[in-house]
PDB file of N, CA and C in Angstrom:
ATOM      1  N   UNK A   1      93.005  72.907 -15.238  1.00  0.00           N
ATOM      2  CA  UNK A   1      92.108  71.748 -15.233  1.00  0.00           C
ATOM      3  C   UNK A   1      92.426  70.844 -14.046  1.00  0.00           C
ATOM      4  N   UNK A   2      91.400  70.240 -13.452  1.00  0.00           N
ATOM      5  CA  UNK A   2      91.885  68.901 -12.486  1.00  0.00           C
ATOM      6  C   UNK A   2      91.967  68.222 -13.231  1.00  0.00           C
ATOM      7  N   UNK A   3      93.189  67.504 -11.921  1.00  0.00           N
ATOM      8  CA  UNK A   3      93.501  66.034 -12.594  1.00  0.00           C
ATOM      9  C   UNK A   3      92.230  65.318 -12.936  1.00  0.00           C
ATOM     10  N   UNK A   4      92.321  64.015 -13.448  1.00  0.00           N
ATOM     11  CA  UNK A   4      91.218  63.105 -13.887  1.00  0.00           C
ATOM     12  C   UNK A   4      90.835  62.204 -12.675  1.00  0.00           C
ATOM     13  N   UNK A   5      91.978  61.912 -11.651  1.00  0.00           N
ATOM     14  CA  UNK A   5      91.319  61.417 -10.301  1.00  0.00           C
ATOM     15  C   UNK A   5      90.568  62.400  -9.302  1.00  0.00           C
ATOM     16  N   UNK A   6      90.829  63.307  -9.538  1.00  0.00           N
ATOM     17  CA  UNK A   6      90.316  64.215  -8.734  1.00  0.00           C
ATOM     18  C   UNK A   6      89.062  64.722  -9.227  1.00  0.00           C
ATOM     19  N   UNK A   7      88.670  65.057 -10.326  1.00  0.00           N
ATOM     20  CA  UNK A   7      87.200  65.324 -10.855  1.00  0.00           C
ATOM     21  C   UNK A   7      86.314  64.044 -11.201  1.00  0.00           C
ATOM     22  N   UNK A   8      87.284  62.564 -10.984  1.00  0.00           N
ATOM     23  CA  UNK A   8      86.405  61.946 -10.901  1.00  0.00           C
ATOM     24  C   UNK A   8      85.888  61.433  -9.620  1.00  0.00           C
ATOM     25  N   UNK A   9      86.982  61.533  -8.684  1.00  0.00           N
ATOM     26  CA  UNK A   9      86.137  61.544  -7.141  1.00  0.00           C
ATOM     27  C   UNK A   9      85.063  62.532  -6.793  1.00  0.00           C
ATOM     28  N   UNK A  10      85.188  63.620  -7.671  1.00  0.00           N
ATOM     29  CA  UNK A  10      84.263  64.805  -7.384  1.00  0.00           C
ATOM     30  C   UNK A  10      82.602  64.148  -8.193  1.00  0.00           C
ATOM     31  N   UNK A  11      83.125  63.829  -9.076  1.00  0.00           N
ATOM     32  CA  UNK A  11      82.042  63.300  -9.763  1.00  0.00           C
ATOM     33  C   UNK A  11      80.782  62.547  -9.265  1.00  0.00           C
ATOM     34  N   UNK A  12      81.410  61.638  -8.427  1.00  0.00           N
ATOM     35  CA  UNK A  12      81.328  60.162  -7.875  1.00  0.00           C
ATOM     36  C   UNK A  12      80.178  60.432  -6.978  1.00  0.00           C
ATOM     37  N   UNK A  13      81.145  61.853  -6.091  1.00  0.00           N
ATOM     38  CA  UNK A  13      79.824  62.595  -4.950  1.00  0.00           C
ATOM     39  C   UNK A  13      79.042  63.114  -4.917  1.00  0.00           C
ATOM     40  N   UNK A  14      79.661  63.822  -6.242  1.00  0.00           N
ATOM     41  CA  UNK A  14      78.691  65.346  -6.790  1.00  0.00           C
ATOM     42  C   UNK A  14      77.293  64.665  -7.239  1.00  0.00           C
ATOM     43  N   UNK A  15      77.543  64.061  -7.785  1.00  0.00           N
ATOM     44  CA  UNK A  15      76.312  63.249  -8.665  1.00  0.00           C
ATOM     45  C   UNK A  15      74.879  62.751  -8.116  1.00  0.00           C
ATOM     46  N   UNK A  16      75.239  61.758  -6.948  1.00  0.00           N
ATOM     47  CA  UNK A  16      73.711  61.356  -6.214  1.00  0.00           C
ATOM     48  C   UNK A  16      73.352  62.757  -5.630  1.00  0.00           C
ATOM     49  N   UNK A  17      74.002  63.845  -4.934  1.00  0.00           N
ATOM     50  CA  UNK A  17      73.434  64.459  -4.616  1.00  0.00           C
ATOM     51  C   UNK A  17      72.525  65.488  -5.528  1.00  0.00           C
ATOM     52  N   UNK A  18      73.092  65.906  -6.282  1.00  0.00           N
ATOM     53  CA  UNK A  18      72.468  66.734  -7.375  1.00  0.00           C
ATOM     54  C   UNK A  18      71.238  65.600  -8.180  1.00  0.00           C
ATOM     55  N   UNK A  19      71.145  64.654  -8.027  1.00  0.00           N
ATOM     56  CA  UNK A  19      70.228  63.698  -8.408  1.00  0.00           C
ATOM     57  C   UNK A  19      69.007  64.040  -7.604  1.00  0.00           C
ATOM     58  N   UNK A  20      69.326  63.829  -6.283  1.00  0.00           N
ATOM     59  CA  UNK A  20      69.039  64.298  -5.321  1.00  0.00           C
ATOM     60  C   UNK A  20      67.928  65.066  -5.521  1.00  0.00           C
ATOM     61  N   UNK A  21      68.993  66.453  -5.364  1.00  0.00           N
ATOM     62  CA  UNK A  21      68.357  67.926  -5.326  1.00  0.00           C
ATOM     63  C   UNK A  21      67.379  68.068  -6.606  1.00  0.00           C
ATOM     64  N   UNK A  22      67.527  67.612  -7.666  1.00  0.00           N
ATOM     65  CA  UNK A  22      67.212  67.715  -9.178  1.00  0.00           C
ATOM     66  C   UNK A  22      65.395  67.114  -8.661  1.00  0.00           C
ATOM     67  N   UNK A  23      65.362  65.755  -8.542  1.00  0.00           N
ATOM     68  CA  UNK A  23      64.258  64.798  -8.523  1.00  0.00           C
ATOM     69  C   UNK A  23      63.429  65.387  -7.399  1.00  0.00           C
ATOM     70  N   UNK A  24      64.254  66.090  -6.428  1.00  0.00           N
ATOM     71  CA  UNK A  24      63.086  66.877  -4.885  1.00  0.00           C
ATOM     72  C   UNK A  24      62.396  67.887  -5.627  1.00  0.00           C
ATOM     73  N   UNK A  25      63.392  68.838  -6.606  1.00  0.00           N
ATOM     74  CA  UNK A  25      62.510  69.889  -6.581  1.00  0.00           C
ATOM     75  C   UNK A  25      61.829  69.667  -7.995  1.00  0.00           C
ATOM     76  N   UNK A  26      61.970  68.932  -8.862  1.00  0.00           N
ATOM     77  CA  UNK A  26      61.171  68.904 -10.161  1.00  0.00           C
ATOM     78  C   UNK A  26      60.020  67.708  -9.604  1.00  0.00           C
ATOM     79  N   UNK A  27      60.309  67.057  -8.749  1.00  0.00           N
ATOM     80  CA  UNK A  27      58.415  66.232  -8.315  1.00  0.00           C
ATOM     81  C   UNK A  27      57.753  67.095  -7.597  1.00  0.00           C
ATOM     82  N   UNK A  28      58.470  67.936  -6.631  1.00  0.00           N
ATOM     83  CA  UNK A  28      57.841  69.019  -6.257  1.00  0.00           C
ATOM     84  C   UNK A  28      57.369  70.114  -6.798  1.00  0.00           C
ATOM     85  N   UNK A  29      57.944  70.973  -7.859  1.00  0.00           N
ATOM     86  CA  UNK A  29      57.100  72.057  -8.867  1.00  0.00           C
ATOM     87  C   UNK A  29      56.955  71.452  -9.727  1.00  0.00           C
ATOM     88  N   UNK A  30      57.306  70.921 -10.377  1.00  0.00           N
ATOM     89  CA  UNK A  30      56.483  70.620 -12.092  1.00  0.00           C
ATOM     90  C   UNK A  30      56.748  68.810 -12.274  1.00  0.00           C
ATOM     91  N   UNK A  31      55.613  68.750 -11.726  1.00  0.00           N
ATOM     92  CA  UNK A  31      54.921  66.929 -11.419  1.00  0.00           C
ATOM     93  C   UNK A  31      54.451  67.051 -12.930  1.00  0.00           C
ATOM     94  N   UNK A  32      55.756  66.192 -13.552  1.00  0.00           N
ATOM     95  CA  UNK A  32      55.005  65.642 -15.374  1.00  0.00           C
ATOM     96  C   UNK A  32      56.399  64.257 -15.040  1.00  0.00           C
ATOM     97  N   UNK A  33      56.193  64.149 -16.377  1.00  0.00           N
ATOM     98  CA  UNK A  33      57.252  62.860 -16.944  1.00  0.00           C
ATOM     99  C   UNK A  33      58.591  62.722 -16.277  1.00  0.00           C
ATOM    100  N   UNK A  34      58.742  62.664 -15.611  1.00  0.00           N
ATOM    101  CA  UNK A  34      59.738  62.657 -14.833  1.00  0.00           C
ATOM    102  C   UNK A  34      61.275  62.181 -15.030  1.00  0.00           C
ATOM    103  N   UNK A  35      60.530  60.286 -15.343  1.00  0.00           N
ATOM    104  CA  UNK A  35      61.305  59.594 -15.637  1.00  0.00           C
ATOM    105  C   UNK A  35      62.499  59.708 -17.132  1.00  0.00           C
ATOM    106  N   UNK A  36      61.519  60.722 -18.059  1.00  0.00           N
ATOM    107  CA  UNK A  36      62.614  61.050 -19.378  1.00  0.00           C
ATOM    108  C   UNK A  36      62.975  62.024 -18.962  1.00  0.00           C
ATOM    109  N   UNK A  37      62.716  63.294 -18.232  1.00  0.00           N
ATOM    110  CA  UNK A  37      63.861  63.941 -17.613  1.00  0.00           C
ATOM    111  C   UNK A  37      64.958  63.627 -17.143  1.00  0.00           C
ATOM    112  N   UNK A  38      64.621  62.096 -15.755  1.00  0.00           N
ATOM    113  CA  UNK A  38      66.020  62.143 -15.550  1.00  0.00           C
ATOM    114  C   UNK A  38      66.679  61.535 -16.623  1.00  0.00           C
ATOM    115  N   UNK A  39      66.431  61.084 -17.486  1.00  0.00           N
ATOM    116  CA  UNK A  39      66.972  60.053 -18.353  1.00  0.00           C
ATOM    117  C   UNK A  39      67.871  61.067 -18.791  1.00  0.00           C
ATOM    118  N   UNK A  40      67.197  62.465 -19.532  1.00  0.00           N
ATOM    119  CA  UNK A  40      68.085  63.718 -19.838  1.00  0.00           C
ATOM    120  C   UNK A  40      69.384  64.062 -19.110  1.00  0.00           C
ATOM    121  N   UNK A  41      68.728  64.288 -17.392  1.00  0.00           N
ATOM    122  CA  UNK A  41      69.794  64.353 -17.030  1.00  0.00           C
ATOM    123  C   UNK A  41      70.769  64.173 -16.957  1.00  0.00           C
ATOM    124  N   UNK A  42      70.951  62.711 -16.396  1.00  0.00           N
ATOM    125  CA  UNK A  42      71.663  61.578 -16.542  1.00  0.00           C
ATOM    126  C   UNK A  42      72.615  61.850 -17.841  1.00  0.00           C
ATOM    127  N   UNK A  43      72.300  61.569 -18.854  1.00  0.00           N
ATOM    128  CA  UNK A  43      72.951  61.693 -19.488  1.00  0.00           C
ATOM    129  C   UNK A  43      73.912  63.390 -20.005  1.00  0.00           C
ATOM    130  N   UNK A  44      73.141  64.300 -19.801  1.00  0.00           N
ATOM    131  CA  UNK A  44      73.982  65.437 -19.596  1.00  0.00           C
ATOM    132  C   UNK A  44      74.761  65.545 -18.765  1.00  0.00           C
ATOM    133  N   UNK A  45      74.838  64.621 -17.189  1.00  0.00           N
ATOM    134  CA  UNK A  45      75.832  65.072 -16.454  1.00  0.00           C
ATOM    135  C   UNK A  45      76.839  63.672 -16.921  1.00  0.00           C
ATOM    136  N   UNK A  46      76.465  62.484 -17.500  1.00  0.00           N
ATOM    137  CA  UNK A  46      77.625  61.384 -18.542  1.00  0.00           C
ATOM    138  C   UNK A  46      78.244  62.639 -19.124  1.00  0.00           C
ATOM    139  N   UNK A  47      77.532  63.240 -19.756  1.00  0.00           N
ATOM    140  CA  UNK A  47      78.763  63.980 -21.232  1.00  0.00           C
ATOM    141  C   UNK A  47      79.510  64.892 -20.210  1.00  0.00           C
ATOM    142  N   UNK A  48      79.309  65.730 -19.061  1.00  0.00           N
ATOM    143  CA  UNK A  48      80.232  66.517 -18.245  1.00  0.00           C
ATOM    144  C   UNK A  48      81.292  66.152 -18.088  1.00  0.00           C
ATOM    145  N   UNK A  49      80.721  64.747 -16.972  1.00  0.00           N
ATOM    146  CA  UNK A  49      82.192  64.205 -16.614  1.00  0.00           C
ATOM    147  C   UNK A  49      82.900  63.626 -17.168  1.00  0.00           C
ATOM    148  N   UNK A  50      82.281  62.954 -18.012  1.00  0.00           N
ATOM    149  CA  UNK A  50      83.567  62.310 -19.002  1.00  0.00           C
ATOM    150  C   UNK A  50      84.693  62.976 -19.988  1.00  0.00           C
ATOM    151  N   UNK A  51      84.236  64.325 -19.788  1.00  0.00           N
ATOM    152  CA  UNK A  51      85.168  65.342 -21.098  1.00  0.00           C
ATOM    153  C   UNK A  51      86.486  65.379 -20.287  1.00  0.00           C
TER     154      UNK A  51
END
């Protein structure tokens, strides 16, 4: 396992980008509700990093 500073610096970065990547390609193929997706997201990648 990583340490807890170290997956949380990973976290920190990992995150806007995959936000990122997530919001380019889901407005780009499948233009619906968007906004409770990311809400989904969001919160699935909360429960990741915090374990």
């Amino acid at each position: 396992m990583l340490p807890a500073t170290s997956s949380g610096s990973v976290g920190v970065l990992f995150i806007p980008i995959l936000e990122f990547v997530v919001s380019t390609v889901i407005t780009d193929v499948v233009p619906f509700d968007f906004v409770s997706l990311r809400a989904v997201v969001e919160s699935v990648i909360g429960l990741i990093f915090s374990i």
